[in-house]
Protein backbone atom coordinates (compact mmCIF):
# COMPACT_ATOMS: atom_id res chain seq x y z
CA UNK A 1 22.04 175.44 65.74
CA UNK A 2 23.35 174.88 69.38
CA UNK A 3 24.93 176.40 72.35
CA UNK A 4 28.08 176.65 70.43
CA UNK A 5 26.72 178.21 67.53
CA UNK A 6 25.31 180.72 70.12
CA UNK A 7 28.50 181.64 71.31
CA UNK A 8 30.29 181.98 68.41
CA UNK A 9 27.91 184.24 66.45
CA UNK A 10 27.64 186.39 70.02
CA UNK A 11 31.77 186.75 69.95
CA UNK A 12 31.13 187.74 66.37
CA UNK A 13 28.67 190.53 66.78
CA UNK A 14 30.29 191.85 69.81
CA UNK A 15 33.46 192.19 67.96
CA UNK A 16 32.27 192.94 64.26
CA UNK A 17 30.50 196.19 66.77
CA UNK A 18 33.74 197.29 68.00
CA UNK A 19 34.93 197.68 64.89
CA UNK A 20 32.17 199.24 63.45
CA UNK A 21 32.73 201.85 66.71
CA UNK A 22 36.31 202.01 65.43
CA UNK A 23 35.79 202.39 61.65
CA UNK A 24 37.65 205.73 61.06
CA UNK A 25 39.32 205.87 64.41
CA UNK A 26 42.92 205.69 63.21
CA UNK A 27 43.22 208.51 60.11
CA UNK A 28 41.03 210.79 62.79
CA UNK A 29 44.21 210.10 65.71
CA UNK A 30 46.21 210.76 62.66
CA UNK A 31 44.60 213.95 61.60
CA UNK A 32 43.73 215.30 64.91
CA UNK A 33 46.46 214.03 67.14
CA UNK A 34 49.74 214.16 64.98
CA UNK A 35 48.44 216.52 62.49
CA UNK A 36 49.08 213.70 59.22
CA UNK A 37 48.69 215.20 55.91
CA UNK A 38 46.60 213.35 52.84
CA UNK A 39 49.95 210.91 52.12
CA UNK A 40 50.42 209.73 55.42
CA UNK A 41 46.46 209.17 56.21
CA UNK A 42 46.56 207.53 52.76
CA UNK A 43 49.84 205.30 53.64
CA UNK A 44 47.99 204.06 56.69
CA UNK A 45 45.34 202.96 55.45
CA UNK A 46 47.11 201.39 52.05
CA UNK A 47 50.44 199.94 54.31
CA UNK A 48 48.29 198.27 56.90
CA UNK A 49 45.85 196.36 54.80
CA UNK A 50 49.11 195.49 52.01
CA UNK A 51 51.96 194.62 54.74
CA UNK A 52 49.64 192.80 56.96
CA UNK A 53 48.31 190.59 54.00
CA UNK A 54 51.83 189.85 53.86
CA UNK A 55 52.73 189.62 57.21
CA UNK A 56 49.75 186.75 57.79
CA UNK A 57 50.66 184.77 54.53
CA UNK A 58 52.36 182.11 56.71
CA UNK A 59 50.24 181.93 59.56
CA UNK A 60 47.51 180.04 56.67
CA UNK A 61 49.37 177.10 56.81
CA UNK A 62 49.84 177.39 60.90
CA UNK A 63 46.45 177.82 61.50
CA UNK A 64 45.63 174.87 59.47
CA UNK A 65 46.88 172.20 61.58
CA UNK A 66 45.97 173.81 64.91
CA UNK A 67 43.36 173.41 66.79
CA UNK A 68 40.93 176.49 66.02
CA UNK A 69 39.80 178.12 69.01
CA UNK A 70 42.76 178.19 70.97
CA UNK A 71 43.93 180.65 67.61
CA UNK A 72 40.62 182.65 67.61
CA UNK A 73 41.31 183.59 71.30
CA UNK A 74 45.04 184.15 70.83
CA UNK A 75 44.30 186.54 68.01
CA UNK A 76 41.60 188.19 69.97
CA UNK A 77 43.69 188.82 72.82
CA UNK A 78 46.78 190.21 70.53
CA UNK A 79 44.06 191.98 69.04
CA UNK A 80 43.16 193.70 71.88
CA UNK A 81 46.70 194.17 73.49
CA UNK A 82 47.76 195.98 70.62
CA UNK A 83 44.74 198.71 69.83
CA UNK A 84 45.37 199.31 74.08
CA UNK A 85 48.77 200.54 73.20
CA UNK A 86 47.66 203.27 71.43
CA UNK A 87 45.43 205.01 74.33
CA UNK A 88 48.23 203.91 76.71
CA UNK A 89 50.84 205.98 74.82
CA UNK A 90 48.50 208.54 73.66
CA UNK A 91 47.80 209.52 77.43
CA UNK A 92 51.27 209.47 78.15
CA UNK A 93 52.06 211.48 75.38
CA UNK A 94 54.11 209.14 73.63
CA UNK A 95 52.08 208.29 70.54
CA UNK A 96 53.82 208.30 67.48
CA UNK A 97 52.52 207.92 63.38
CA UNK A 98 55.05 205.10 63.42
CA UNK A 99 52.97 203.24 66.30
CA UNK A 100 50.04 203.55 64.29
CA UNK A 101 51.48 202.04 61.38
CA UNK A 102 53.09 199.24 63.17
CA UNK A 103 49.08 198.33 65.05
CA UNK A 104 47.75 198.73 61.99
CA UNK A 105 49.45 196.05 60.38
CA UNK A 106 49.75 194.06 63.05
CA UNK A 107 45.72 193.86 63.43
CA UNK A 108 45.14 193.37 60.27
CA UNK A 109 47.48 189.90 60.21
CA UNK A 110 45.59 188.88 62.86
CA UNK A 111 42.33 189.61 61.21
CA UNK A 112 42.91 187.47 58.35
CA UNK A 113 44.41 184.84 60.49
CA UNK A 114 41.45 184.80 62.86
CA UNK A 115 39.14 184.54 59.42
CA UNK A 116 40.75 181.40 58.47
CA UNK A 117 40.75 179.89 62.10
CA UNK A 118 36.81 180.91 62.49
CA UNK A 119 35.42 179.63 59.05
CA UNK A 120 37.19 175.94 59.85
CA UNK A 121 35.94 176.24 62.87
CA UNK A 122 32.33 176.89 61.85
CA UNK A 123 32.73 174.27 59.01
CA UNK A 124 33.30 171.70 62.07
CA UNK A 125 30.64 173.08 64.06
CA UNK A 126 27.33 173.22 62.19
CA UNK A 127 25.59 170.83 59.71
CA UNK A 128 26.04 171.53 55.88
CA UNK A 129 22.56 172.07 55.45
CA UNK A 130 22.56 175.14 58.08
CA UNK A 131 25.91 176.70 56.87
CA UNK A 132 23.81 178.75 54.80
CA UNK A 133 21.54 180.08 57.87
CA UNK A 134 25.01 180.41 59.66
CA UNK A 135 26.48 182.49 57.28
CA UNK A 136 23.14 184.73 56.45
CA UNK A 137 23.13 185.65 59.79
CA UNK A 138 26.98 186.64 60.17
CA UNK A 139 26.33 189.05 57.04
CA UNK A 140 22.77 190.19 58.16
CA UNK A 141 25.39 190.92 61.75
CA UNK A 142 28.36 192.58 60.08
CA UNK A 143 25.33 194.93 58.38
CA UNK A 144 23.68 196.03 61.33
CA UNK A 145 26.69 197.17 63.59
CA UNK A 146 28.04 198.81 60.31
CA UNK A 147 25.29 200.82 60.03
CA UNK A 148 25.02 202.05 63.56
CA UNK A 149 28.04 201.82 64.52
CA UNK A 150 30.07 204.59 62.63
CA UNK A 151 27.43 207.05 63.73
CA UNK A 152 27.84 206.19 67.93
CA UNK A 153 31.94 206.12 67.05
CA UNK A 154 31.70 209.33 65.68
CA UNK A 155 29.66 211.15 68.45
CA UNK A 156 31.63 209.27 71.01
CA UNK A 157 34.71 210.75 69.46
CA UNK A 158 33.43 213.99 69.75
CA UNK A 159 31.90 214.16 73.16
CA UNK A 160 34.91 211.59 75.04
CA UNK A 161 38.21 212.64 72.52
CA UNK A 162 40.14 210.41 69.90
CA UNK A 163 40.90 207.34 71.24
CA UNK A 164 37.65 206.34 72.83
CA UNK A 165 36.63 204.18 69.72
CA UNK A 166 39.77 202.73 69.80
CA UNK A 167 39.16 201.42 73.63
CA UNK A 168 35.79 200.09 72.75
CA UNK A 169 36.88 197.72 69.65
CA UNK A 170 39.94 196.73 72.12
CA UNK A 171 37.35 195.57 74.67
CA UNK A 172 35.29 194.01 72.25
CA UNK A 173 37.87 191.64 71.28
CA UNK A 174 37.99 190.90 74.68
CA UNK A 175 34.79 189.68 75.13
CA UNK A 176 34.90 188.14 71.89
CA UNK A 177 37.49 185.82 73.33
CA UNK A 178 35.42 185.10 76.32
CA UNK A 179 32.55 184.52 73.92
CA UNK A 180 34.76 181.79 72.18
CA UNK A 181 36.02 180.32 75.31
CA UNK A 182 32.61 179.60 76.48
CA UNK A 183 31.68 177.88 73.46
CA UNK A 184 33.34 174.87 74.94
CA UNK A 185 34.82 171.99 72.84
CA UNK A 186 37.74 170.79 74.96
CA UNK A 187 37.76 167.67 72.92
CA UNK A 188 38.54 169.48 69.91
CA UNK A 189 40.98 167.35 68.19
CA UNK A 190 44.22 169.32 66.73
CA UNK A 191 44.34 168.08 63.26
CA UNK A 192 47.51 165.79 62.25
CA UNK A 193 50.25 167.17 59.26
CA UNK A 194 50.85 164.92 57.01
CA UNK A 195 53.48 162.83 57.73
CA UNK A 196 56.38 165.38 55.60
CA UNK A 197 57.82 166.59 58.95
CA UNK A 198 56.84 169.89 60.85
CA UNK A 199 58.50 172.51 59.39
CA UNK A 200 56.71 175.37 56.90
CA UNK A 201 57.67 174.43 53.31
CA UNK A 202 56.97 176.73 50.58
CA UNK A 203 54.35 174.60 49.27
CA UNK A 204 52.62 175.24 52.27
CA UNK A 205 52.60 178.83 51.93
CA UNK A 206 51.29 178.57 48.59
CA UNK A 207 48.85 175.95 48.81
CA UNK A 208 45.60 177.80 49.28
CA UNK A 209 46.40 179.50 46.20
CA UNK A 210 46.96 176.68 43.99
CA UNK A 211 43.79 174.89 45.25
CA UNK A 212 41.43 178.29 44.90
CA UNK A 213 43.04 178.86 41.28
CA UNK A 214 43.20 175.06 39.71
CA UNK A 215 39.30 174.53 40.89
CA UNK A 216 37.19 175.36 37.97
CA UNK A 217 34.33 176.09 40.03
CA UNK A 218 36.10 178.37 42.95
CA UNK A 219 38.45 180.10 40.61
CA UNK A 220 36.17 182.60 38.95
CA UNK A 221 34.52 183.03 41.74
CA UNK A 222 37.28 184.01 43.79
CA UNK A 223 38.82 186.57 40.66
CA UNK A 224 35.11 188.29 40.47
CA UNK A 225 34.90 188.59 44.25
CA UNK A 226 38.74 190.17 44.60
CA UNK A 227 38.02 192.81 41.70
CA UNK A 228 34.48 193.67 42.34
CA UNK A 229 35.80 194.77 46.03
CA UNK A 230 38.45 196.08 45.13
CA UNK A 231 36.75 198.21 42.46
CA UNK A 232 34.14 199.44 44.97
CA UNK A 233 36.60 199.61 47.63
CA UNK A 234 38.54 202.60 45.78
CA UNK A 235 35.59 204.49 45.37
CA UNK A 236 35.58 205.23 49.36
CA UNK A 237 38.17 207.55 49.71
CA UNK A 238 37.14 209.51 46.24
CA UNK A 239 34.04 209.98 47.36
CA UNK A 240 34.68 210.90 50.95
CA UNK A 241 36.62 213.65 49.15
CA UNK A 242 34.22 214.81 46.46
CA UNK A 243 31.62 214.80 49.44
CA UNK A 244 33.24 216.69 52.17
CA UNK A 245 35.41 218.89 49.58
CA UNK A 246 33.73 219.70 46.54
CA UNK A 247 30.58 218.99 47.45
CA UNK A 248 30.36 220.65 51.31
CA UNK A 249 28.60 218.16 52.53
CA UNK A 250 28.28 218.04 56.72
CA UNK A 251 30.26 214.95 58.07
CA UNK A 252 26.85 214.10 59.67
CA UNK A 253 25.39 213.71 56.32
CA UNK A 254 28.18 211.81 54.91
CA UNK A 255 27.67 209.43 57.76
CA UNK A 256 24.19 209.22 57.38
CA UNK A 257 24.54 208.58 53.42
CA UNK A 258 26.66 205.71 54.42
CA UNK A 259 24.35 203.89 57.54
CA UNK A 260 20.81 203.99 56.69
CA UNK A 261 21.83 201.90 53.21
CA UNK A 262 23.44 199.05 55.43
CA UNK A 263 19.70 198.17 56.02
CA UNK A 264 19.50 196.63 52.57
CA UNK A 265 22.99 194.24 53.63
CA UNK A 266 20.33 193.10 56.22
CA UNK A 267 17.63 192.28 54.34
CA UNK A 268 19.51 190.54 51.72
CA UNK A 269 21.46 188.41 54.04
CA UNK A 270 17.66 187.42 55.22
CA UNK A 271 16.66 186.54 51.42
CA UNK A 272 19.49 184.62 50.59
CA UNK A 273 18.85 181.47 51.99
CA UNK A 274 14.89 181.90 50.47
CA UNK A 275 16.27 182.55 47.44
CA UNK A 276 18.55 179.52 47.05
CA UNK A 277 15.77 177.29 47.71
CA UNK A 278 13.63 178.76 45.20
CA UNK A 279 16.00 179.33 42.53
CA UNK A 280 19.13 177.66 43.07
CA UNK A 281 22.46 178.48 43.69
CA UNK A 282 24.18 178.96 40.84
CA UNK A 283 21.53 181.52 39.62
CA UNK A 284 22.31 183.41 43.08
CA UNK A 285 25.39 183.70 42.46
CA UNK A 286 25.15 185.03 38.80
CA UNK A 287 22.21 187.26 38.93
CA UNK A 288 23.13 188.97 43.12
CA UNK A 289 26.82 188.73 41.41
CA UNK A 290 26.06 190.67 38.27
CA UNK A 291 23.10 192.92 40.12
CA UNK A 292 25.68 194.08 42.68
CA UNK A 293 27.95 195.62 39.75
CA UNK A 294 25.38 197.59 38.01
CA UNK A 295 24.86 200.27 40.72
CA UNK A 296 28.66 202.03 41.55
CA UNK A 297 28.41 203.98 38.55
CA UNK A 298 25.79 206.13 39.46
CA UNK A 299 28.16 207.34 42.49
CA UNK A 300 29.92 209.57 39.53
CA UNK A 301 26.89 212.10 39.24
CA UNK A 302 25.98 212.82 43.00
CA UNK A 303 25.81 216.30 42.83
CA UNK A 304 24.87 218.91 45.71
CA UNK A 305 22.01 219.49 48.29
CA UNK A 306 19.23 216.67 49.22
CA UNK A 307 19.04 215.31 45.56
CA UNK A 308 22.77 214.50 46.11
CA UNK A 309 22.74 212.90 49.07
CA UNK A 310 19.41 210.76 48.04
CA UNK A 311 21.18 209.80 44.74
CA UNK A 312 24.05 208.18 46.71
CA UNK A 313 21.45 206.46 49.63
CA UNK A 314 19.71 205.00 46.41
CA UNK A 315 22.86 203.70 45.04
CA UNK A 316 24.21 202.33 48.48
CA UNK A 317 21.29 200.51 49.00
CA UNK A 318 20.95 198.75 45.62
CA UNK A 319 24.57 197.65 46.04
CA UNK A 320 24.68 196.67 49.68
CA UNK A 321 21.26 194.33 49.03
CA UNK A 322 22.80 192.96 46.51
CA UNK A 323 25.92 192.19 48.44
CA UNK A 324 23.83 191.06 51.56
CA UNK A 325 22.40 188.22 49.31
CA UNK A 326 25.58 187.06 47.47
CA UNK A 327 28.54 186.64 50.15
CA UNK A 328 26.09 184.26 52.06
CA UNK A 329 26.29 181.96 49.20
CA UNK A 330 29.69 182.60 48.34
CA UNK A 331 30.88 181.56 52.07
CA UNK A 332 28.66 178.93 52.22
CA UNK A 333 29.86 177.04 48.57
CA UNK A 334 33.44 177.90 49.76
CA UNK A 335 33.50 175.96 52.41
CA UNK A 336 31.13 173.08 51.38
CA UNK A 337 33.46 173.02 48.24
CA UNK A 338 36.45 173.20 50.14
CA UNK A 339 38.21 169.80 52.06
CA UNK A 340 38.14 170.31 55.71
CA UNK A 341 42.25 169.92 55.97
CA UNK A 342 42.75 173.19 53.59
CA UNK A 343 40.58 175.85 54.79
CA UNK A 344 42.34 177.53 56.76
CA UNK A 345 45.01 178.17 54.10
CA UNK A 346 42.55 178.32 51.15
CA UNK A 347 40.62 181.47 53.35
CA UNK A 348 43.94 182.81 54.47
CA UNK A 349 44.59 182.82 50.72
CA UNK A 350 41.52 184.35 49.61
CA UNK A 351 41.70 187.38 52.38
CA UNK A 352 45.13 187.90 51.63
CA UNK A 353 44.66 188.44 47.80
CA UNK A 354 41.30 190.38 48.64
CA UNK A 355 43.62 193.15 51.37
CA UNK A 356 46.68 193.42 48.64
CA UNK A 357 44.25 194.05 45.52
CA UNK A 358 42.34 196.73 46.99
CA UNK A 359 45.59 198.00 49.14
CA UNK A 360 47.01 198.11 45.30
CA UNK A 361 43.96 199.71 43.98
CA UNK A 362 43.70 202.56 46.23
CA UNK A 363 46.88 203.61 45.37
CA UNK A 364 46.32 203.12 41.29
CA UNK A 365 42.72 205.44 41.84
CA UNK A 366 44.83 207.83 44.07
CA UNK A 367 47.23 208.82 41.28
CA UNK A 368 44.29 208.33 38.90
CA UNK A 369 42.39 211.11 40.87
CA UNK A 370 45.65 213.01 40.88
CA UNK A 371 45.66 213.23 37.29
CA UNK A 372 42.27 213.03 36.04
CA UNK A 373 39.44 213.99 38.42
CA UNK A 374 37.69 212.73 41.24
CA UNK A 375 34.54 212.14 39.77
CA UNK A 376 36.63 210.43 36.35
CA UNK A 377 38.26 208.18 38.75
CA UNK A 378 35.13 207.23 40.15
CA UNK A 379 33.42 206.77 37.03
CA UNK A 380 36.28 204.35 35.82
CA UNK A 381 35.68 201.80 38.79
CA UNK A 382 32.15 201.91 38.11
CA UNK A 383 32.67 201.33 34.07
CA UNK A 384 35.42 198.37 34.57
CA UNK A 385 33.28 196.82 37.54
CA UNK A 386 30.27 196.40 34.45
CA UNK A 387 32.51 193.93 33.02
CA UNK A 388 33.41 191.83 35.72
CA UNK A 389 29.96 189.88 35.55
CA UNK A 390 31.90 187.94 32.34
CA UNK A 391 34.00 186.12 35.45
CA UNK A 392 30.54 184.50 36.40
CA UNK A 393 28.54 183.05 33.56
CA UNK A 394 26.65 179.67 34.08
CA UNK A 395 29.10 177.65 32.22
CA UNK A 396 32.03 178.55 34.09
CA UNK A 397 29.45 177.85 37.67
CA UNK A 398 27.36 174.93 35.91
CA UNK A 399 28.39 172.72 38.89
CA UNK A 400 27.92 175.28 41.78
């Protein structure tokens, strides 16, 4: 798909690794370096993803009439100038809970702003007909570095100390921004605001929204896609916590439950595009969509030893596959479906909604696990994310 192409899928691997690298680096400094208890690991992780959704919901409409790349580098370089704070002041001895929080919101506003900036610019750059290919290989990518890259952050943390990971997904931002320079495209044209004067009006703000949710097409996508992850998003925490507590599972084995599974994000990513062209789209999206849903539920009965640790590869597996072969589709219809002058906001939009609802739903489990038990909590996602299917029937996606 070109030189451009290339480059742009190389800046995304090298940068979709660094995080994997980094994936728990931030509650370990927390734990390990200024000795956090359970609510402030668990107001990290919820205040970061929830604050920063907020934090980037007007940069959807300032993306949108920029031109792209010159925003994917800036937010790869504040990307990286921010997670290099944290080993600067942690070797000075300066690092603080509150510095944490601040970088963790901070990265994540960038995140969702560099989201909207990169899927406009991939719109622009490749032919409809190979947005599909482009977007199989991005997930078959974000699959493979997740499943070796928690394992290499983890032993790097342990043999180099807690801020190593944290160094490497700094750097890889760097290149990533190198990667994106070199894609070239001087003559990319900086698209023109309509002619209602410069400054950020509410409507802007909101506009993504209103387009996503008066589409009849994008709408229920878009509510089953912010549910479903939000409801397997909450099991992550419980689990990590019936694993490692009541269970006694090694951390080595929790890690390995987690990374072999990713395989099945890869090979579903591969079969997506196969499967389009054999069945169509629209059946895709309903069967991958309702397929995906069915497994979660079985994470409620691991139990101890081997058999417990099988049960939840088994489950992984079937959900990640299923996953691998329906957010291909998903990214390709959204932005085939959606005009080029609103993507940025419309994906701003979307990433926003999807970092608030499962910020929101963390929390909800949390007390849920408080009062009930971990494995009721669990079992509740898994029952609720059974009905979500009803958001995707063939009448409500007869023109996908």
């Amino acid at each position: 798909m070109g030189r451009a192409f290339g480059w742009l899928w190389a800046a995304y691997g090298v940068s979709a690794l660094g995080t994997a690298l980094a994936l728990h680096a931030f509650p370990l400094i927390a734990i390990l370096v200024l000795h956090a208890g359970p609510a402030q690991v668990s107001a990290l992780a919820a205040a970061g993803l929830a604050v920063g959704a907020v934090v980037a919901v007007p940069l959807g409409p300032w993306v949108e009439f920029r031109r792209k790349r010159p925003v994917m580098m800036a937010m790869d370089l504040a990307r990286c100038a921010l997670l290099l704070s944290v080993p600067v002041a942690y070797a000075f001895g300066r690092l603080s809970f509150a510095q944490l929080l601040v970088v963790s919101v901070l990265v994540a506003a960038a995140d969702i702003t560099f989201t909207a900036a990169s899927g406009a610019c991939l719109k622009a750059l490749v032919p409809p007909e190979d947005l599909l290919t482009a977007n199989g290989r991005f997930e078959a990518t974000m699959w493979t570095t997740t499943m070796i890259g928690p394992p290499l952050g983890g032993a790097a943390i342990g043999l180099l100390g807690p801020v190593v990971t944290v160094v490497a997904d700094a750097v890889s931002y760097l290149l990533s921004a190198v990667g994106i320079r070199a894609m070239g495209g001087k003559n990319e044209v900086r698209p023109i605001r309509p002619a209602t004067g410069n400054r950020l009006r509410g409507r802007d703000l909101l506009d993504g929204w209103r387009f996503i949710l008066t589409d009849p097409v994008l709408r229920p996508l878009f509510l089953n896609a912010v549910l479903v992850n939000g409801l397997i998003m909450v099991a992550a925490p419980l689990l990590s916590v019936l694993m490692l507590g009541g269970l006694h599972f090694a951390p080595w084995q929790y890690s390995l439950a987690f990374a072999v599974p990713c395989v099945g994000g890869l090979i579903g990513a591969r079969l997506s595009r196969r499967l389009v062209a054999r069945f169509g789209r629209r059946e895709v999206l309903v069967t991958a969509g309702a397929l995906r849903v069915c497994w979660p539920l079985g994470l409620a009965f691991v139990g101890p030893g081997v058999p417990g640790l099988l049960l939840v590869m088994v489950v992984e597996l079937g959900l990640i596959t299923c996953i691998g072969v329906f957010n291909p589709v998903l990214a390709t219809y959204r932005l085939e479906h959606t005009p080029p002058d609103r993507v940025a906001r419309t994906l701003s939009a979307w990433s926003i909604s999807a970092k608030l609802t499962i910020a929101a739903l963390t929390a909800l489990w949390g007390l849920l696990a408080t009062l009930t038990t971990t494995r009721t909590a669990i079992a509740v996602a898994g029952l609720l994310l059974l009905a979500t299917p009803l958001l995707l029937g063939r009448r409500a996606l007869r023109s996908a």
